[in-house]
C-alpha atoms as a PDB file:
ATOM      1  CA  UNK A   1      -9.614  18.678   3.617  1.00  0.00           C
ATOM      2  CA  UNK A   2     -13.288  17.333   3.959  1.00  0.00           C
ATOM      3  CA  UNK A   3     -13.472  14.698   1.072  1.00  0.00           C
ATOM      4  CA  UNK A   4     -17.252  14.373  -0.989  1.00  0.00           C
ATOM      5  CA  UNK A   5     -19.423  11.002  -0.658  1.00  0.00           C
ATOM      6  CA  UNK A   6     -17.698   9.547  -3.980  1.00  0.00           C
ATOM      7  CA  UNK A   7     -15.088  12.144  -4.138  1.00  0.00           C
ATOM      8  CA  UNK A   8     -12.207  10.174  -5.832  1.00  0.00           C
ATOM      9  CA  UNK A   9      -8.471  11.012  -4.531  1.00  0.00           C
ATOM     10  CA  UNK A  10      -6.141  12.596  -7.413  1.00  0.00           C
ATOM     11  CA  UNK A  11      -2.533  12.268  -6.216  1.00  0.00           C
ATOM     12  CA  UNK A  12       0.185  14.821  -6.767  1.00  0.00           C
ATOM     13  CA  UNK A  13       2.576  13.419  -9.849  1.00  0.00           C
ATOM     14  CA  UNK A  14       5.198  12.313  -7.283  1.00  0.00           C
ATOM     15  CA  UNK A  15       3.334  10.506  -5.797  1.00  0.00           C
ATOM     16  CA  UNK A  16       1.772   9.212  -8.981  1.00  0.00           C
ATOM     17  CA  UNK A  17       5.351   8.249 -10.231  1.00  0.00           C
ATOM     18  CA  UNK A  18       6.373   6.493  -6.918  1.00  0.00           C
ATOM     19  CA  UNK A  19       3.286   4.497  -7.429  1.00  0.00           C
ATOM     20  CA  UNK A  20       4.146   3.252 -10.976  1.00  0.00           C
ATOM     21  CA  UNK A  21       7.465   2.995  -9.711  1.00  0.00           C
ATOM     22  CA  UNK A  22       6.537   0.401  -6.903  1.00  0.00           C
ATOM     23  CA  UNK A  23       3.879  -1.390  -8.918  1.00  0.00           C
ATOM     24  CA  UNK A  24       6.854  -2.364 -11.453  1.00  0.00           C
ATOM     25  CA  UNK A  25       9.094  -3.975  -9.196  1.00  0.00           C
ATOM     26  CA  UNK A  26      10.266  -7.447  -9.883  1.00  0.00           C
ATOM     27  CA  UNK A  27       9.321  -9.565  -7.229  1.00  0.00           C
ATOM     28  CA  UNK A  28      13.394 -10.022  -6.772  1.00  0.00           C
ATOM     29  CA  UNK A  29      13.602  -6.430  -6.095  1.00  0.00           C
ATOM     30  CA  UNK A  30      11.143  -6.210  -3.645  1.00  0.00           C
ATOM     31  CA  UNK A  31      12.139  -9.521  -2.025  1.00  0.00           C
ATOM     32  CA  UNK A  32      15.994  -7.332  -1.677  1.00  0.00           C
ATOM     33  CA  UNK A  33      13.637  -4.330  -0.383  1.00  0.00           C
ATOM     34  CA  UNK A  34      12.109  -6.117   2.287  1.00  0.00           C
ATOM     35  CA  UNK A  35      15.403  -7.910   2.835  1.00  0.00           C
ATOM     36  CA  UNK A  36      16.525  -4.156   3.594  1.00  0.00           C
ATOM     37  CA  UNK A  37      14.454  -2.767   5.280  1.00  0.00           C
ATOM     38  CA  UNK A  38      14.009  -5.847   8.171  1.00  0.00           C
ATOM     39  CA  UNK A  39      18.159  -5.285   8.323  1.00  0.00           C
ATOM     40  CA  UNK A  40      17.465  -1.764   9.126  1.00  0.00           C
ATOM     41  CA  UNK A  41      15.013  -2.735  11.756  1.00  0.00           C
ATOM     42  CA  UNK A  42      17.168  -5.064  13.408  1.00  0.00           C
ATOM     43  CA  UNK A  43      20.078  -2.787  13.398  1.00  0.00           C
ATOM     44  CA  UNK A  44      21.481  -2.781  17.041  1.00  0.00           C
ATOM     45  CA  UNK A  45      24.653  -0.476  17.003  1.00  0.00           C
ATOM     46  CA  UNK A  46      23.047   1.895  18.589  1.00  0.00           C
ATOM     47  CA  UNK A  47      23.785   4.621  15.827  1.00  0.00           C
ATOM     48  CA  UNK A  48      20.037   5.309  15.655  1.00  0.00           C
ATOM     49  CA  UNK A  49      19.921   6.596  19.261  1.00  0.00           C
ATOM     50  CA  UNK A  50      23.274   8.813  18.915  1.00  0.00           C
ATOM     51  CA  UNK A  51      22.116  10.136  16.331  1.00  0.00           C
ATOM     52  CA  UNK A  52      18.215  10.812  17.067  1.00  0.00           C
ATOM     53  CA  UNK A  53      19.071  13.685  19.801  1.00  0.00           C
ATOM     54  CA  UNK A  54      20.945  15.478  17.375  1.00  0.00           C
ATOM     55  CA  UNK A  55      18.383  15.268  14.327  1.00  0.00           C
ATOM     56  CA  UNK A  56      16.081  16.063  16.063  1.00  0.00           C
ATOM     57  CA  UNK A  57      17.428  19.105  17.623  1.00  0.00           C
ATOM     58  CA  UNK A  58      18.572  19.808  13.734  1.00  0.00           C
ATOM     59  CA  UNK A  59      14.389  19.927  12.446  1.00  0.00           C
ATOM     60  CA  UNK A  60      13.289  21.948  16.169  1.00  0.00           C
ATOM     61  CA  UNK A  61      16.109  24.707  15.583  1.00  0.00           C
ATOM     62  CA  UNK A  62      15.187  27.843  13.560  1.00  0.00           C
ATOM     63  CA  UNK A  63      11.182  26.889  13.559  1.00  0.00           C
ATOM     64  CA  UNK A  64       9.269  29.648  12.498  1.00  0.00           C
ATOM     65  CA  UNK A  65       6.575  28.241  14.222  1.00  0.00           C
ATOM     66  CA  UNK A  66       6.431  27.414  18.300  1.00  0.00           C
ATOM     67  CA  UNK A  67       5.155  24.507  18.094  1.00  0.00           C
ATOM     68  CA  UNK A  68       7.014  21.757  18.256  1.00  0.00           C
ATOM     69  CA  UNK A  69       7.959  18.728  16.186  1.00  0.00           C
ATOM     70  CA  UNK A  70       8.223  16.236  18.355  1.00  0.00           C
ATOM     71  CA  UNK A  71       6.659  16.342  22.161  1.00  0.00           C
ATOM     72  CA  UNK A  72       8.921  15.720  24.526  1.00  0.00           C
ATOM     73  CA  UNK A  73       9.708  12.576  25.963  1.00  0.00           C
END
């Protein structure tokens, strides 16, 4: 989608809604957020890469398209 010189961006209403959503956060909740989310990142059980193979295989299977997802690694 080619976007006019001062074209102006009108999101869809979910997206809308997960704006407002965000923009009334406490500070205390997003403090826990970000608290969460650096957890997740420094997660080292290794369930992320027993499980990756196999989700991924899950979104590839029953494409109707042939191209792929994900490129190969």
């Amino acid at each position: 989608m080619l976007k006019k010189p001062g074209a102006t961006y009108d999101p869809p209403e979910a997206v809308k809604s997960e704006i407002a959503e965000a923009k009334s956060m406490t500070e205390e909740q997003k403090q826990e957020l970000l608290k969460m989310m650096e957890e997740w990142a420094s997660d080292e059980s290794g369930y992320d890469e027993e499980i990756w193979p196999k989700l991924k295989e899950a979104l590839e299977a029953d494409r109707s398209s042939s191209r792929k997802l994900f490129a190969d690694e």
